[in-house]
C-alpha atoms as a PDB file:
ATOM      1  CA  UNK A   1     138.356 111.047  91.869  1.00  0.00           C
ATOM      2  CA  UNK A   2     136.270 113.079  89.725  1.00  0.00           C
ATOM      3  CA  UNK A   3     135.588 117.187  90.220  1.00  0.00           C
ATOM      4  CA  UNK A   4     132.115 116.717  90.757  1.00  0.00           C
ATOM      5  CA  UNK A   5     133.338 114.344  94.074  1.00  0.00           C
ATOM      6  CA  UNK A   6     135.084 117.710  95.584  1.00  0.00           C
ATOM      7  CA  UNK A   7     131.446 119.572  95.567  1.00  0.00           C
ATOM      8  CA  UNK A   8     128.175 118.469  97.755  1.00  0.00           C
ATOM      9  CA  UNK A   9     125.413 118.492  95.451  1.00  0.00           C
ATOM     10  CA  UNK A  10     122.132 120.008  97.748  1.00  0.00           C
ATOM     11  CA  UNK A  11     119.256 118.087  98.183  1.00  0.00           C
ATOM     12  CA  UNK A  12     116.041 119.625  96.174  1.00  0.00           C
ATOM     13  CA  UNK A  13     114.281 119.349  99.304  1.00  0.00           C
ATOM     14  CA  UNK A  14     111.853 122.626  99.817  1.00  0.00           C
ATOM     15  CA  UNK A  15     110.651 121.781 103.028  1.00  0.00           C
ATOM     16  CA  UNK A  16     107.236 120.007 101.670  1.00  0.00           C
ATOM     17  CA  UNK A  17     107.371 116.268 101.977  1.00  0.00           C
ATOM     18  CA  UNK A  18     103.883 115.239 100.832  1.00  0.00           C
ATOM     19  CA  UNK A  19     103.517 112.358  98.578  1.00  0.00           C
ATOM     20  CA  UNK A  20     100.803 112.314  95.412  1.00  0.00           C
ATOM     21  CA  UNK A  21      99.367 109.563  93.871  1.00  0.00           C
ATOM     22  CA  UNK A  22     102.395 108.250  92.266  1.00  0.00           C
ATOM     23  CA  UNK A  23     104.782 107.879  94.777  1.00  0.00           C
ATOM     24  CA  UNK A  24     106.723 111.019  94.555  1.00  0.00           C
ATOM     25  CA  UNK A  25     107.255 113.796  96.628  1.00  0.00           C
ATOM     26  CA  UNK A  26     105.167 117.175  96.062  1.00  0.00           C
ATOM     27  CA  UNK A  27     107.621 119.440  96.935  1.00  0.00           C
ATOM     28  CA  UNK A  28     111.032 117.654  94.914  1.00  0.00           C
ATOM     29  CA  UNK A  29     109.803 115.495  93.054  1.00  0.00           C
ATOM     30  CA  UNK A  30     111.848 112.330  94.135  1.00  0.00           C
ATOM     31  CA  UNK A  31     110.902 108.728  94.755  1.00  0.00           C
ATOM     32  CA  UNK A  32     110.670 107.439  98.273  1.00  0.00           C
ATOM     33  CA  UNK A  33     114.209 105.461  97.803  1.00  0.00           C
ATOM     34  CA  UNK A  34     115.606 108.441  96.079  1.00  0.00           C
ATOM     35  CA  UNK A  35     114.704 110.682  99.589  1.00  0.00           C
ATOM     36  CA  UNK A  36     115.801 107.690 101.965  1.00  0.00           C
ATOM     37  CA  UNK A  37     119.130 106.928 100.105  1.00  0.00           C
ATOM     38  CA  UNK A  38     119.998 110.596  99.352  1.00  0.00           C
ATOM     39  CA  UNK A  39     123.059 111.141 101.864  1.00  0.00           C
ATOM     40  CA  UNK A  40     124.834 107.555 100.644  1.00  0.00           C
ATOM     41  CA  UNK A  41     124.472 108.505  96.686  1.00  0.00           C
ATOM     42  CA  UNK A  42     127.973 109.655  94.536  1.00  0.00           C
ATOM     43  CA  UNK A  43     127.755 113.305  93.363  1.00  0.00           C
ATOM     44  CA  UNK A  44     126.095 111.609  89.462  1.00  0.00           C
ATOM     45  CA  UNK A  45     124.093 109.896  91.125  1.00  0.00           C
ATOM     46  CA  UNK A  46     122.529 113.095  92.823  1.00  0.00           C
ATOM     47  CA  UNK A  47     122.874 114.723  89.511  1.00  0.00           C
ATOM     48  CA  UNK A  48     121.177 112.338  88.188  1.00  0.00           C
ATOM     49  CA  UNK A  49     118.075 111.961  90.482  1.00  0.00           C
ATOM     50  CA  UNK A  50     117.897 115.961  90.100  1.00  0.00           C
ATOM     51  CA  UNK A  51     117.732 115.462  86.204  1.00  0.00           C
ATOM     52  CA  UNK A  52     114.963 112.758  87.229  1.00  0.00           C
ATOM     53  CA  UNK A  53     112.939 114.997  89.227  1.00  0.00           C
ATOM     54  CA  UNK A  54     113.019 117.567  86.878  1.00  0.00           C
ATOM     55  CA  UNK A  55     111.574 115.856  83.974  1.00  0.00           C
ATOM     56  CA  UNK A  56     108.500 114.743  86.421  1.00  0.00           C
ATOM     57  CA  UNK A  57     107.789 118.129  87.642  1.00  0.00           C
ATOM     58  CA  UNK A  58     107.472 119.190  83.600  1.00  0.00           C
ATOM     59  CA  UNK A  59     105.436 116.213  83.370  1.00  0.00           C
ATOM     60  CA  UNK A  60     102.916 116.927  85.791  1.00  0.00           C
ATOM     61  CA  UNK A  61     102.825 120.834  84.913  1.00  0.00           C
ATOM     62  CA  UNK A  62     102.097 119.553  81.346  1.00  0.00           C
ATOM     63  CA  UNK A  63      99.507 117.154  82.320  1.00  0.00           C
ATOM     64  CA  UNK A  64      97.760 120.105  84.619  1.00  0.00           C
ATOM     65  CA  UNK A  65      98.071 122.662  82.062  1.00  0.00           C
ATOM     66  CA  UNK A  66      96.118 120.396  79.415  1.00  0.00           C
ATOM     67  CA  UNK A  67      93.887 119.435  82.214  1.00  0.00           C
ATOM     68  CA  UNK A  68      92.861 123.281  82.317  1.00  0.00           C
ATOM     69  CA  UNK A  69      92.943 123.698  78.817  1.00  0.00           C
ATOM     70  CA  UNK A  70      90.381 121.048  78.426  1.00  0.00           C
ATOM     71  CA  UNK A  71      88.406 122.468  81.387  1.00  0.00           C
ATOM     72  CA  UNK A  72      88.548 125.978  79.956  1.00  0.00           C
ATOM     73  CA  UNK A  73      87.235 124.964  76.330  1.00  0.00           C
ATOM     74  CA  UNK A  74      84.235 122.379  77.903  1.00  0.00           C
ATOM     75  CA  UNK A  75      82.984 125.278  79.953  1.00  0.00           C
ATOM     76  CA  UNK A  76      81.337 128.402  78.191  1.00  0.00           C
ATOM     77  CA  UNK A  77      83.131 131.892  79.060  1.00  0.00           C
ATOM     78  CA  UNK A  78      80.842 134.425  81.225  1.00  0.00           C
ATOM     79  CA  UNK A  79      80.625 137.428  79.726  1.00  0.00           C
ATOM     80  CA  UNK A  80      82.341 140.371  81.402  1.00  0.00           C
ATOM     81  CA  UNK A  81      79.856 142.612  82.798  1.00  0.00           C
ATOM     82  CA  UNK A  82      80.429 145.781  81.108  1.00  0.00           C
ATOM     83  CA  UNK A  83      81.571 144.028  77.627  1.00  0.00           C
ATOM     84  CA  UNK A  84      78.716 145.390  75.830  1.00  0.00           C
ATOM     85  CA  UNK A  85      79.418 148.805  77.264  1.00  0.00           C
ATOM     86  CA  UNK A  86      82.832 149.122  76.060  1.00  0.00           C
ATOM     87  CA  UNK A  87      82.003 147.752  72.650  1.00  0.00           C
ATOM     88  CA  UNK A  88      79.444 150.728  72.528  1.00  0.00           C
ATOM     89  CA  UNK A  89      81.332 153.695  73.707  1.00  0.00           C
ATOM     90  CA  UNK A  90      84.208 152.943  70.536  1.00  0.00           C
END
């Protein structure tokens, strides 16, 4: 018996089981089987589906923050309002 077999690894479930357009869960980040077989995995095998989820919720926060990157530098700035006032009054 290993030490990690004498603790309960949680499940990453928040409370927000919505699936996106891959498969995965919105809120944790696991697969379908990964949610349904949860309660029969080992302690690594949790581990290792946390490790999992992890690296896809990086993933996606990657993918949206180049997503707004590229949305920021297609669209031109607005001017603030009072830019030329500030700029005068120095």
């Amino acid at each position: 018996m290993e030490q990690l077999d004498f603790f309960d690894v949680p499940s990453p479930c928040v409370g927000c089981c919505q699936v996106n357009n891959r498969g995965y869960c919105k809120g944790c980040y696991r697969s379908r089987d990964e949610r349904f077989h949860w309660q029969n995995m080992t302690a690594d095998q949790k581990i290792k589906v946390i490790k999992l989820c992890r690296q896809r919720y990086l993933r996606i926060m990657r993918q949206r923050h180049n997503k707004e990157q590229e949305s920021a530098a297609q669209s031109p700035q607005q001017q603030f309002l009072f830019d030329d006032v500030n700029k005068s009054e120095t």
